[in-house]
PDB file of N, CA and C in Angstrom:
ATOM      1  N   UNK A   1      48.189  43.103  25.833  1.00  0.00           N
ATOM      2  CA  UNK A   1      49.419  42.679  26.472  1.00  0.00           C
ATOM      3  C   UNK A   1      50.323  42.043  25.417  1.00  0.00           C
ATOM      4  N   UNK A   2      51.659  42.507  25.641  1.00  0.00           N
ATOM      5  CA  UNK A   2      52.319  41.887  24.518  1.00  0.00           C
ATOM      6  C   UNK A   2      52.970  39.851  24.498  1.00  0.00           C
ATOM      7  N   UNK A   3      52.822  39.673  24.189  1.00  0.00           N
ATOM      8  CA  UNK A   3      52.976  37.876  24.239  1.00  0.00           C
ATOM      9  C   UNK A   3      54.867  37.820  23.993  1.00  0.00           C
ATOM     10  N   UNK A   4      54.840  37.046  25.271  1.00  0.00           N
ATOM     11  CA  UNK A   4      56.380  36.587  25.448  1.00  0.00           C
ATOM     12  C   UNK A   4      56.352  35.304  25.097  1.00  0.00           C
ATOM     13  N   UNK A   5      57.821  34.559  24.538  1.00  0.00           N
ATOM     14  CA  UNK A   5      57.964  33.711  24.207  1.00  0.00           C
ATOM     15  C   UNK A   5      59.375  33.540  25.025  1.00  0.00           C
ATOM     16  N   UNK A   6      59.431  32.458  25.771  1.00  0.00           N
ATOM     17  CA  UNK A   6      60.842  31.996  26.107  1.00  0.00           C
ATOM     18  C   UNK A   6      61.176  30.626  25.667  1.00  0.00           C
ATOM     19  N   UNK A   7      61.981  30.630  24.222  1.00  0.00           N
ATOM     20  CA  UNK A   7      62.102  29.123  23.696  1.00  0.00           C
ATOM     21  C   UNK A   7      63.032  28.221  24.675  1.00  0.00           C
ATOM     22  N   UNK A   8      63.629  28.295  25.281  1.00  0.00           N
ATOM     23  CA  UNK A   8      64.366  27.761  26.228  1.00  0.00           C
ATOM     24  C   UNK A   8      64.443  28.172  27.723  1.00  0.00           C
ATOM     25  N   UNK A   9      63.279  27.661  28.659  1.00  0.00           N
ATOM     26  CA  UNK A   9      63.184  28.428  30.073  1.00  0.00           C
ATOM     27  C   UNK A   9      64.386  27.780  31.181  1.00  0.00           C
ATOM     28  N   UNK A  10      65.314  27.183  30.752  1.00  0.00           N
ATOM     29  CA  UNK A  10      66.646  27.085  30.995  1.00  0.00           C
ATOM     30  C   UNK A  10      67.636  27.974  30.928  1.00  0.00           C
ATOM     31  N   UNK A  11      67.668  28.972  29.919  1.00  0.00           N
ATOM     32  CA  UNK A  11      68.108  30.226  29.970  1.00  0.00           C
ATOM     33  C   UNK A  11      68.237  31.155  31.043  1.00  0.00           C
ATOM     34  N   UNK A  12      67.115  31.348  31.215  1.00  0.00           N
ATOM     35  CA  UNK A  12      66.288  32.430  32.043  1.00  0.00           C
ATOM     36  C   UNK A  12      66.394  31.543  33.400  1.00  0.00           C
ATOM     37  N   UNK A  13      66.165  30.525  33.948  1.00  0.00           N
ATOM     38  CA  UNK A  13      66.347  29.913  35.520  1.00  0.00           C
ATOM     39  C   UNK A  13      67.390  30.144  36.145  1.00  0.00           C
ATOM     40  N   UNK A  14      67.266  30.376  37.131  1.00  0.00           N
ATOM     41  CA  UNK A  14      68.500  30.327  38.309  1.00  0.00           C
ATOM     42  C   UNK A  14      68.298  29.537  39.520  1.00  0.00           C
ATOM     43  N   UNK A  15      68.716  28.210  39.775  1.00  0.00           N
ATOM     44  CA  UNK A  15      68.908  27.044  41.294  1.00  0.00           C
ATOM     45  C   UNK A  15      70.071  27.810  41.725  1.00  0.00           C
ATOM     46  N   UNK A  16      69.856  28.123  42.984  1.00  0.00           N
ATOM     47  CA  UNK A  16      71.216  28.879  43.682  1.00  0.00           C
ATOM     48  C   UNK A  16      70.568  28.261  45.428  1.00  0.00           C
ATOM     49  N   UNK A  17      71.933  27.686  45.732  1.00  0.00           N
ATOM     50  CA  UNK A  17      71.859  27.342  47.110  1.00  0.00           C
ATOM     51  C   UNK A  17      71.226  27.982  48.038  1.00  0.00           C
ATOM     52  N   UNK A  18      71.378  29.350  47.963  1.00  0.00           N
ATOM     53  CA  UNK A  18      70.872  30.569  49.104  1.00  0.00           C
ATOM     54  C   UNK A  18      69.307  30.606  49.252  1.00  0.00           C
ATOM     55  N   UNK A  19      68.845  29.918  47.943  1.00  0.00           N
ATOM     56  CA  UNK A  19      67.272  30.321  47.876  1.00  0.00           C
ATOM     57  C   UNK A  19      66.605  30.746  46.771  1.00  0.00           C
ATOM     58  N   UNK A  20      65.647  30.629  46.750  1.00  0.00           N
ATOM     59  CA  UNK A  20      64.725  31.113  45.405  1.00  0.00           C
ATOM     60  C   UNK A  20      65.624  32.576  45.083  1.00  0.00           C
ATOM     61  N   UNK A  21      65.840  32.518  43.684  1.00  0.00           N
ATOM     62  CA  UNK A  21      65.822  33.418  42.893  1.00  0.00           C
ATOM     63  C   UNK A  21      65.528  33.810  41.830  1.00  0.00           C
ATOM     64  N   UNK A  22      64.698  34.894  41.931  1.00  0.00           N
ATOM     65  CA  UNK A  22      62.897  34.708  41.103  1.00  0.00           C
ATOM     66  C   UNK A  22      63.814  35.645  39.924  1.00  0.00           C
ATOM     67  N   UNK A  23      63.614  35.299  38.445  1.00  0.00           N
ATOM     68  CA  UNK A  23      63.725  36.094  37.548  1.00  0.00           C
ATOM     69  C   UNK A  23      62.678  36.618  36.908  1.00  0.00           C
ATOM     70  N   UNK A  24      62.615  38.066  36.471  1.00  0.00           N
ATOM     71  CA  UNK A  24      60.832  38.422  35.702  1.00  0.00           C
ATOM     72  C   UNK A  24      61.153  37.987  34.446  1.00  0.00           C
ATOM     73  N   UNK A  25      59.714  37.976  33.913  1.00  0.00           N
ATOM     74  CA  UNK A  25      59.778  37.434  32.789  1.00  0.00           C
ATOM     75  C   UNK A  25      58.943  38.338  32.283  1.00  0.00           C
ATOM     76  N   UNK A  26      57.874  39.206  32.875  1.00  0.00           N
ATOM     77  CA  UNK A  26      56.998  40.562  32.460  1.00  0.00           C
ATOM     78  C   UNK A  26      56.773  41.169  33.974  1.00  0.00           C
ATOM     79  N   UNK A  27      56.471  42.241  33.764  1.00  0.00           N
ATOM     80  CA  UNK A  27      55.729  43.090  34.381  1.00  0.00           C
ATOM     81  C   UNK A  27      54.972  44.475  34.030  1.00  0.00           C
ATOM     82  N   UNK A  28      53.917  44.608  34.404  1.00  0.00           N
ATOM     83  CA  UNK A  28      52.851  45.621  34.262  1.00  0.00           C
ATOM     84  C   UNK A  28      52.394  45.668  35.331  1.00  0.00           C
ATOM     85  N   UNK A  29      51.420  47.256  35.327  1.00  0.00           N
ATOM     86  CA  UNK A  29      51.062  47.258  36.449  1.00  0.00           C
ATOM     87  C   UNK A  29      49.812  46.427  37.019  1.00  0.00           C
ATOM     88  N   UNK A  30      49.308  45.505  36.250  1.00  0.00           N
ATOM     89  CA  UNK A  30      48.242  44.560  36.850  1.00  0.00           C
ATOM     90  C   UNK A  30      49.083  43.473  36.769  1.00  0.00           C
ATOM     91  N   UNK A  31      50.432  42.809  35.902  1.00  0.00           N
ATOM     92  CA  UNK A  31      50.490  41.652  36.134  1.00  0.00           C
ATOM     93  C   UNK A  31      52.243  41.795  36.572  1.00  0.00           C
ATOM     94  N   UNK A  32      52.780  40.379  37.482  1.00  0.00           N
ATOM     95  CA  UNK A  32      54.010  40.011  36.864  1.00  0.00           C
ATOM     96  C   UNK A  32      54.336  38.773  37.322  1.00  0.00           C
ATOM     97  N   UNK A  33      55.242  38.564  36.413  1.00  0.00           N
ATOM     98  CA  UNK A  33      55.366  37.110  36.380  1.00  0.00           C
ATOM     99  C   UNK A  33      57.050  36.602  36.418  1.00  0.00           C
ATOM    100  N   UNK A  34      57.398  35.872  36.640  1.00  0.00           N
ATOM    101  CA  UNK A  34      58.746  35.314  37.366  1.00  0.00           C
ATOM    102  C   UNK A  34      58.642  33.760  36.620  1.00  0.00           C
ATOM    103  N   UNK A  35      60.363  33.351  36.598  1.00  0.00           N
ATOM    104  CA  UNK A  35      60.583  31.987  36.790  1.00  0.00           C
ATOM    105  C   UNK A  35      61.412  32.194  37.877  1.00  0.00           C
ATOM    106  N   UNK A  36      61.420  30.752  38.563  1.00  0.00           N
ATOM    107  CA  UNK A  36      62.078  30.388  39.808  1.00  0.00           C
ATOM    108  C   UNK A  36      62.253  29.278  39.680  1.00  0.00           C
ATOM    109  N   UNK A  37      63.891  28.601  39.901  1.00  0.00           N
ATOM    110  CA  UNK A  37      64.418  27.611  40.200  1.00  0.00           C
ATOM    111  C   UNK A  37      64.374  26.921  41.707  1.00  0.00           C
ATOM    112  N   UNK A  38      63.729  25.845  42.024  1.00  0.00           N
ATOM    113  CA  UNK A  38      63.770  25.249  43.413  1.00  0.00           C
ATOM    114  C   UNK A  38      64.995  24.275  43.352  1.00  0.00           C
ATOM    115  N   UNK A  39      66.008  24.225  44.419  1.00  0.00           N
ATOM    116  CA  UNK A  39      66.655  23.137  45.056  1.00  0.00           C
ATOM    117  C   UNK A  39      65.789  22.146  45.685  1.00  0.00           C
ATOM    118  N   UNK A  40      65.961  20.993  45.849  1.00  0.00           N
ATOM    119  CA  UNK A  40      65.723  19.887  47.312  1.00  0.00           C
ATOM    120  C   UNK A  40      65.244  20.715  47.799  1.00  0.00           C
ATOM    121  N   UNK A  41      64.276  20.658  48.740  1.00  0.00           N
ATOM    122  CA  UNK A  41      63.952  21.460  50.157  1.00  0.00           C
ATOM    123  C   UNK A  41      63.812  22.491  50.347  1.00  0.00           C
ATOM    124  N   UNK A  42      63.836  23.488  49.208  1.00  0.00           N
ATOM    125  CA  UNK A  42      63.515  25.058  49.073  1.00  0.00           C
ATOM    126  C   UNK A  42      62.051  25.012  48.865  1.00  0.00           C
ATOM    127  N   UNK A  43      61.583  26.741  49.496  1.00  0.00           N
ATOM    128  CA  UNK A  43      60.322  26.896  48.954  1.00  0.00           C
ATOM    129  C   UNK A  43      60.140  28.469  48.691  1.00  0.00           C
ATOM    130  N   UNK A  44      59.222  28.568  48.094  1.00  0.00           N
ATOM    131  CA  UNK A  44      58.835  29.692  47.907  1.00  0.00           C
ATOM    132  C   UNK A  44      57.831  30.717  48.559  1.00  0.00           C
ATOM    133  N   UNK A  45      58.605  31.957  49.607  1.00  0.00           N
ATOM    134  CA  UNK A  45      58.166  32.488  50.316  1.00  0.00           C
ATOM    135  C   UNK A  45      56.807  33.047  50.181  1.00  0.00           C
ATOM    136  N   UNK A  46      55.890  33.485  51.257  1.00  0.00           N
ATOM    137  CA  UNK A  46      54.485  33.368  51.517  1.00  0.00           C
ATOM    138  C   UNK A  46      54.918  34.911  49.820  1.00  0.00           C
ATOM    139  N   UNK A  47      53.359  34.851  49.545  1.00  0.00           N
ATOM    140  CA  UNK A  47      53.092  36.231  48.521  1.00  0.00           C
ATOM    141  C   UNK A  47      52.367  37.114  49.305  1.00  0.00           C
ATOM    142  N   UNK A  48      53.203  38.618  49.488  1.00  0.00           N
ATOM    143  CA  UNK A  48      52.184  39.368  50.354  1.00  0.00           C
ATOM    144  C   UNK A  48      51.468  40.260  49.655  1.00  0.00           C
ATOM    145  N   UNK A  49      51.269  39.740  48.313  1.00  0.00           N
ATOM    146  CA  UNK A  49      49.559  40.159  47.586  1.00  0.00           C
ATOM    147  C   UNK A  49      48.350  39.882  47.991  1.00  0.00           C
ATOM    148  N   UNK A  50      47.282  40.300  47.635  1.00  0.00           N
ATOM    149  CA  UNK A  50      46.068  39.896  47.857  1.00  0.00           C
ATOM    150  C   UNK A  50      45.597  38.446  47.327  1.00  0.00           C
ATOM    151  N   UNK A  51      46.238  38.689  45.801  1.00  0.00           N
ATOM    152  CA  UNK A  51      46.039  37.369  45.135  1.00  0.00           C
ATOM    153  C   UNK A  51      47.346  36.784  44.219  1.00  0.00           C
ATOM    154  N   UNK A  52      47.022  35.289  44.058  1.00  0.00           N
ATOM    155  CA  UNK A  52      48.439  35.033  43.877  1.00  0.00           C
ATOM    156  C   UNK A  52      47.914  33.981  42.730  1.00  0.00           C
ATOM    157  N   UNK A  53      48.514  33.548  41.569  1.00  0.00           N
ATOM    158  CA  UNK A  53      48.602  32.218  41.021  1.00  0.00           C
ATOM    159  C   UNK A  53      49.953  31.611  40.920  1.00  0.00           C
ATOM    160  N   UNK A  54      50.130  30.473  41.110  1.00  0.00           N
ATOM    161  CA  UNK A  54      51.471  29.430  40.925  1.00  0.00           C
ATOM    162  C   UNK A  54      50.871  28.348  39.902  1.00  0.00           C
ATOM    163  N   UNK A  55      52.291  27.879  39.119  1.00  0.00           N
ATOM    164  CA  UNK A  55      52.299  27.098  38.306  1.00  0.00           C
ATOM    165  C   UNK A  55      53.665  26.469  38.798  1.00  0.00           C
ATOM    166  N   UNK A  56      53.742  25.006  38.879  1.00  0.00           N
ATOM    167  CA  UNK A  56      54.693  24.804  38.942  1.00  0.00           C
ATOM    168  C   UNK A  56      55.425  23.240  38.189  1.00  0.00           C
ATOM    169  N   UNK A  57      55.813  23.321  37.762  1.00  0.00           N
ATOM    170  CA  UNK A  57      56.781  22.025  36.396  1.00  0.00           C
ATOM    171  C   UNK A  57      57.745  21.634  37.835  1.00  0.00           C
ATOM    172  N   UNK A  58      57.856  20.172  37.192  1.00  0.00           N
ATOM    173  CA  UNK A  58      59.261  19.225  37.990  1.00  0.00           C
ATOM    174  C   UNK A  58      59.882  18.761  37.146  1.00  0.00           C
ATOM    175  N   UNK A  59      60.871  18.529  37.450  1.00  0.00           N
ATOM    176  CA  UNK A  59      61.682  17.920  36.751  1.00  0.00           C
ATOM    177  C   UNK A  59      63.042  18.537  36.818  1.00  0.00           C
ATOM    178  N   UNK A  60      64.169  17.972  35.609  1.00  0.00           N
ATOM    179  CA  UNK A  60      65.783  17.915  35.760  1.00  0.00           C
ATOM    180  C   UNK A  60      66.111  19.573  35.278  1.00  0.00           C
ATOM    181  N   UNK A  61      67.040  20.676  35.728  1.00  0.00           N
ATOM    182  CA  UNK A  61      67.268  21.506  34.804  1.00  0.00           C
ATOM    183  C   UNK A  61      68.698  21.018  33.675  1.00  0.00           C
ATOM    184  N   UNK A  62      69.181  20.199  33.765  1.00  0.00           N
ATOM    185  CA  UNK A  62      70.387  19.143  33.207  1.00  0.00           C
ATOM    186  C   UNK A  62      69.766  18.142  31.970  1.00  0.00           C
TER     187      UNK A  62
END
């Protein structure tokens, strides 16, 4: 698999009022992977995979 580097994952995020909006960051056909910006009170809809991992950081995007 080839190794991504995102030196700044501020770049790549999007907080948008309407709701999660997931950007990829890879995909293959066994993996893919997204960043997603949360507002206040947003969440991130059920995964209708079999299997799922989340990681998730807090903090300011500012």
């Amino acid at each position: 698999m080839k190794t991504i580097l995102v030196p700044d994952w501020r770049e790549k995020v999007s907080f948008s009022p309407e709701g999660p909006q997931p950007k990829p960051l890879i995909a293959t056909d066994k993996l893919k992977s997204v960043i997603v910006g949360l507002q206040p009170g947003q969440k991130i809809p059920s995964h209708p995979a079999p299997t799922a991992v989340y990681h998730f950081w807090t903090g300011r995007a500012g």
